[in-house]
Protein backbone atom coordinates (compact mmCIF):
# COMPACT_ATOMS: atom_id res chain seq x y z
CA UNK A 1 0.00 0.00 0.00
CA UNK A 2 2.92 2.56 -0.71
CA UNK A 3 0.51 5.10 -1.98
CA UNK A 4 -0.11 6.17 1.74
CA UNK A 5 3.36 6.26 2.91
CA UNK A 6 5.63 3.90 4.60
CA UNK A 7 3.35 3.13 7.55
CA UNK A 8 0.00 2.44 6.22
CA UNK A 9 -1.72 1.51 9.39
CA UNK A 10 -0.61 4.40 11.32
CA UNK A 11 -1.67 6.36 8.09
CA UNK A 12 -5.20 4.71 8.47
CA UNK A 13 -5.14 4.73 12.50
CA UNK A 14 -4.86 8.20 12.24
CA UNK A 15 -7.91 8.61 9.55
CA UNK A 16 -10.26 6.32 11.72
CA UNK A 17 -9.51 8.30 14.89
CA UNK A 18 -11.65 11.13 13.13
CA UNK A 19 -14.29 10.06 10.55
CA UNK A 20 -13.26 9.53 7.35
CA UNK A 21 -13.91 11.47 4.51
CA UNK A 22 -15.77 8.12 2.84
CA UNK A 23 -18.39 7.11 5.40
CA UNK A 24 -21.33 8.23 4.90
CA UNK A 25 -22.92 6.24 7.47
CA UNK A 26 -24.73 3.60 4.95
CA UNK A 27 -23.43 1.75 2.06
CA UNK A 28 -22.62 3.15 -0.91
CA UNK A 29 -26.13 3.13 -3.10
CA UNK A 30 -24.13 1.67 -6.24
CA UNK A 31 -23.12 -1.14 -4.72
CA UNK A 32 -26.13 -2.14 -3.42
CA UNK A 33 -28.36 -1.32 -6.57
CA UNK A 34 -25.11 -3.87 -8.23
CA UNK A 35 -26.07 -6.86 -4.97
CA UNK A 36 -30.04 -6.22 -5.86
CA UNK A 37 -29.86 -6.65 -9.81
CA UNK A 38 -27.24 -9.56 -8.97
CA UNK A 39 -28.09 -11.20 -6.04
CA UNK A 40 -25.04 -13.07 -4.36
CA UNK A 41 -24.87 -16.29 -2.49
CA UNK A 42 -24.04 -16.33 1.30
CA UNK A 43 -22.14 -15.79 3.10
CA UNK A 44 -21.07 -12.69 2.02
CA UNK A 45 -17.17 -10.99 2.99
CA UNK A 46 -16.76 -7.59 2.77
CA UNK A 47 -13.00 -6.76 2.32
CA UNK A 48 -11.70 -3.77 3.68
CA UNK A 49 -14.82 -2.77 5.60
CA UNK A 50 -14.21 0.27 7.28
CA UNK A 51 -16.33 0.98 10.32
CA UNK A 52 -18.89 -1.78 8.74
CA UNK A 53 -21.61 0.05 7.00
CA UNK A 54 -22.06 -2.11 4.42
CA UNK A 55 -22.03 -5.80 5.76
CA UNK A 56 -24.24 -4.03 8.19
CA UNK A 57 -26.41 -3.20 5.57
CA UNK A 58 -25.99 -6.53 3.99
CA UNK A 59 -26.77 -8.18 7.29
CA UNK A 60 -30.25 -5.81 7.18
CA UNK A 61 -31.26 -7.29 3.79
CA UNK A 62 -31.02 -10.53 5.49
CA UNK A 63 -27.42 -11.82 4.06
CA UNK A 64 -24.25 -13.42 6.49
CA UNK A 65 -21.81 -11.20 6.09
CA UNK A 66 -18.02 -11.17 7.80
CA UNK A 67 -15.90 -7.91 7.28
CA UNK A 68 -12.63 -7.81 7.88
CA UNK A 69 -10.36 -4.84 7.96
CA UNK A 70 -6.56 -4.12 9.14
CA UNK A 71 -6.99 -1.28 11.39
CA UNK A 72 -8.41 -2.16 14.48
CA UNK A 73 -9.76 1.11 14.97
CA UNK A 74 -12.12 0.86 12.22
CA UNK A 75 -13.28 -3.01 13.76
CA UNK A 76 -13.93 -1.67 16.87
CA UNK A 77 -16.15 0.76 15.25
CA UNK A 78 -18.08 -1.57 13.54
CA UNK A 79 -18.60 -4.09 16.40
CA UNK A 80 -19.73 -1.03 18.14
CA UNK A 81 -22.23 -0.61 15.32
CA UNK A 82 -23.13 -3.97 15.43
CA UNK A 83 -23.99 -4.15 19.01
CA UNK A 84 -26.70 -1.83 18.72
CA UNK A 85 -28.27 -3.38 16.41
CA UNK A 86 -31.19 -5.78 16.81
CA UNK A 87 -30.16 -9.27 17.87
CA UNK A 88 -31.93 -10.87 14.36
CA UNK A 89 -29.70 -8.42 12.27
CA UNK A 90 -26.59 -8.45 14.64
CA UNK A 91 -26.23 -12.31 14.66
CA UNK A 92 -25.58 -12.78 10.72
CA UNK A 93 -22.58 -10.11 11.53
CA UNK A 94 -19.00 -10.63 12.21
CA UNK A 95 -16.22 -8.62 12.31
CA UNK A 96 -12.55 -9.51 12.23
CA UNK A 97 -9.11 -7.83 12.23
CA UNK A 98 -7.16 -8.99 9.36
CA UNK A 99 -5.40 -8.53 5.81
CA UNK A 100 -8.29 -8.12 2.97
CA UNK A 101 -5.65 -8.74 0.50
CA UNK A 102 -5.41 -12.41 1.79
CA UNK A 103 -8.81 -13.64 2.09
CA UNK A 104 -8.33 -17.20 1.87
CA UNK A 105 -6.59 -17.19 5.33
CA UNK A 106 -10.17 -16.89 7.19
CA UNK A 107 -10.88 -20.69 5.29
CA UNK A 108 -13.88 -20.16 4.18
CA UNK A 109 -15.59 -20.50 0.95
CA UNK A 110 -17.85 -17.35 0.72
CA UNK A 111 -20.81 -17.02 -1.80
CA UNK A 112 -19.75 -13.20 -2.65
CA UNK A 113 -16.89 -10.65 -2.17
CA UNK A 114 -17.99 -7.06 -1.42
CA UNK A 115 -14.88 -4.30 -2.11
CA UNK A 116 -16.34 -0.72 -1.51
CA UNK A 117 -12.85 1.01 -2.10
CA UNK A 118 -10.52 -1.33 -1.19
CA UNK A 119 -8.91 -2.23 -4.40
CA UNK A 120 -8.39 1.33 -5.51
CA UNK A 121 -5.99 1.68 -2.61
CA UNK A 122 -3.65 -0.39 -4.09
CA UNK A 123 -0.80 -0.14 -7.17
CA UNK A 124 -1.51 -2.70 -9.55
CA UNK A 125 0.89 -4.69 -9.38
CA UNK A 126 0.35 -5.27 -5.66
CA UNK A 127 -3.43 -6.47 -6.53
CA UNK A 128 -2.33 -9.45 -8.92
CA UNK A 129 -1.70 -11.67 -6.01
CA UNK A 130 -5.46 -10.27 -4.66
CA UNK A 131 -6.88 -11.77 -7.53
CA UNK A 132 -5.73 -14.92 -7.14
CA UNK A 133 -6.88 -14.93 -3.50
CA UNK A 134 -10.06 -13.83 -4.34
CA UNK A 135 -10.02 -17.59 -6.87
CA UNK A 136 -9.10 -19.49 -3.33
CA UNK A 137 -11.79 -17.64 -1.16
CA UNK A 138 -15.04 -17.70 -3.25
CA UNK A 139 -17.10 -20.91 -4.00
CA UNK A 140 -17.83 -21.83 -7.56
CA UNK A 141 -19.78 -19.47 -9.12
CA UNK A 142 -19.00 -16.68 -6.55
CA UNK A 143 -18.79 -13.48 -7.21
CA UNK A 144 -16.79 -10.46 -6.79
CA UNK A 145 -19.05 -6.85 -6.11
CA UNK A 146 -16.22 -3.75 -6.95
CA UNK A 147 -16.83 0.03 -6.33
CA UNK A 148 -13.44 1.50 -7.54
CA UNK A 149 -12.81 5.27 -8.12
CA UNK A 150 -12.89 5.98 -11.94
CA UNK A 151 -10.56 9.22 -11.90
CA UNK A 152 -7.21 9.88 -10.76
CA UNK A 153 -6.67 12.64 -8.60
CA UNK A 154 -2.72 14.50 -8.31
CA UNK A 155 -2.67 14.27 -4.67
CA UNK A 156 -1.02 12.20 -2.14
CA UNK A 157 -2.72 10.07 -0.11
CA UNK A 158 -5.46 9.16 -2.25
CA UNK A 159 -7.02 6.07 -4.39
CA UNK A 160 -5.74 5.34 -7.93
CA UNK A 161 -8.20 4.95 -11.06
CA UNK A 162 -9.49 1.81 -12.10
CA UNK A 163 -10.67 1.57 -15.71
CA UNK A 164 -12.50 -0.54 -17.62
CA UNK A 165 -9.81 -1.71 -19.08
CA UNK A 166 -8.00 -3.08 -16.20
CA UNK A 167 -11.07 -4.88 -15.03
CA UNK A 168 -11.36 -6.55 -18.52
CA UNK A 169 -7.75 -7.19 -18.72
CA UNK A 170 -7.50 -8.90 -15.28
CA UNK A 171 -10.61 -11.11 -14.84
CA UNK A 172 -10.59 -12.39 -18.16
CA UNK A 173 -12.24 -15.98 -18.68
CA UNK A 174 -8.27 -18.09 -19.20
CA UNK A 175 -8.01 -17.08 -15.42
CA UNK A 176 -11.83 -18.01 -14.61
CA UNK A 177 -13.71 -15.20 -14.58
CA UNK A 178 -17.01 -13.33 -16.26
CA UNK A 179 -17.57 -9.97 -15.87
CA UNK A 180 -21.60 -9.92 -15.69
CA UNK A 181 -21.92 -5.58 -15.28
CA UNK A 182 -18.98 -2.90 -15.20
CA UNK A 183 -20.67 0.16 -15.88
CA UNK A 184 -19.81 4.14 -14.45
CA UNK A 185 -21.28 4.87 -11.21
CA UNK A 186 -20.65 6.96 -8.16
CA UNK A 187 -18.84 7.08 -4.99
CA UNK A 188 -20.25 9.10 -2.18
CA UNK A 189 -18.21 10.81 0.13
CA UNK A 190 -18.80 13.70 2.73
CA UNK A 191 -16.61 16.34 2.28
CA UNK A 192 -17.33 16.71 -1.45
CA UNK A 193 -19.50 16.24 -4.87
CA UNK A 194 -20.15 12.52 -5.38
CA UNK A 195 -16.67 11.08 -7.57
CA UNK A 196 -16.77 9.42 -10.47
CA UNK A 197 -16.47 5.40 -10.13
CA UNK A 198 -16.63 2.08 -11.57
CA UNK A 199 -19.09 -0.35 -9.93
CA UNK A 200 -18.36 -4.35 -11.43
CA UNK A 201 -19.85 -7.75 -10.43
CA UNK A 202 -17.86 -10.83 -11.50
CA UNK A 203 -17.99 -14.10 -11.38
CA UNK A 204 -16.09 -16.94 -10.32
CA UNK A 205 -16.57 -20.13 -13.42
């Protein structure tokens, strides 16, 4: 993750001690208009998960969802969150401190992948490895759920572009994959106008 210096965590520590400028206290609408026209399989991870919004709101559309997350910050946010909810909701929740970029280390075989912003943090090259981890983790016919930013920005400490492009280039059918929907969307945030992003589903065959 050298895009946000040489000490990541304490980079994101720091960001989760405040509120960060992408939670907007619910999931991000284009992902879940992407899990409603393509309805995944449980259970359900959500890598990089932040303070747990949306495998909250997963868990409230009656999935199983597991996030996991590095900073432990962020986890105790979200297990926070997910105490208060009701016990129904809050028992198809769990929440984990751990590398998203290695998501066959929880061994299990999850119906879906959910990445709101995760895979934007990272230089390409240090996502090819995440791809094949994502192979290990997901049962056949899983699938993967991306919201990606679609612009670069010439600033530090911020997420790269992802284009259409890459997508196509990297889950391409010789590696086993089908890209059901990449289409332009938008990522909310609260300290600006929506950005421009990429929202994908694809499938594990």
């Amino acid at each position: 993750m050298s895009r946000f210096g040489a000490e990541p965590l304490e980079f994101f520590q720091n960001v989760y001690n405040d509120v960060p400028p992408w939670d907007v206290a619910a999931p991000q609408p284009a992902l879940i208009e992407l899990i409603n026209a393509f309805p995944p399989q449980n259970p359900i991870l959500d890598v990089g998960c932040g303070s747990g919004d949306l495998a909250i709101g997963l868990a409230q559309l009656g999935y199983t969802a597991v996030g996991v997350d590095f900073v432990p910050t962020a986890i105790e946010q979200a297990q926070a969150k997910a105490a208060a909810l009701p016990s129904e909701v809050a028992q198809r929740l769990r929440f984990l401190v751990g590398d998203g970029l290695k998501p066959s280390l929880l061994e299990t075989k999850f119906g879906a992948i959910v990445d709101t912003g995760f895979y934007h943090l990272f230089n390409q090259a240090d996502t090819e490895g995440f791809i094949d981890e994502l192979a290990q983790a997901l049962q056949p016919q899983g699938r993967y759920y991306l919201l990606a930013f679609g612009i670069e920005f010439a600033s530090v400490n911020v997420p790269r572009a992802i284009t259409e492009e890459e997508i196509r280039g990297r889950f391409t059918a010789e590696r086993g994959w089908r890209v059901l929907d990449l289409q332009p969307a938008q990522f909310l945030n609260r300290v600006g106008p929506p950005v421009a992003a990429l929202a994908a589903c694809i499938e594990r065959i």
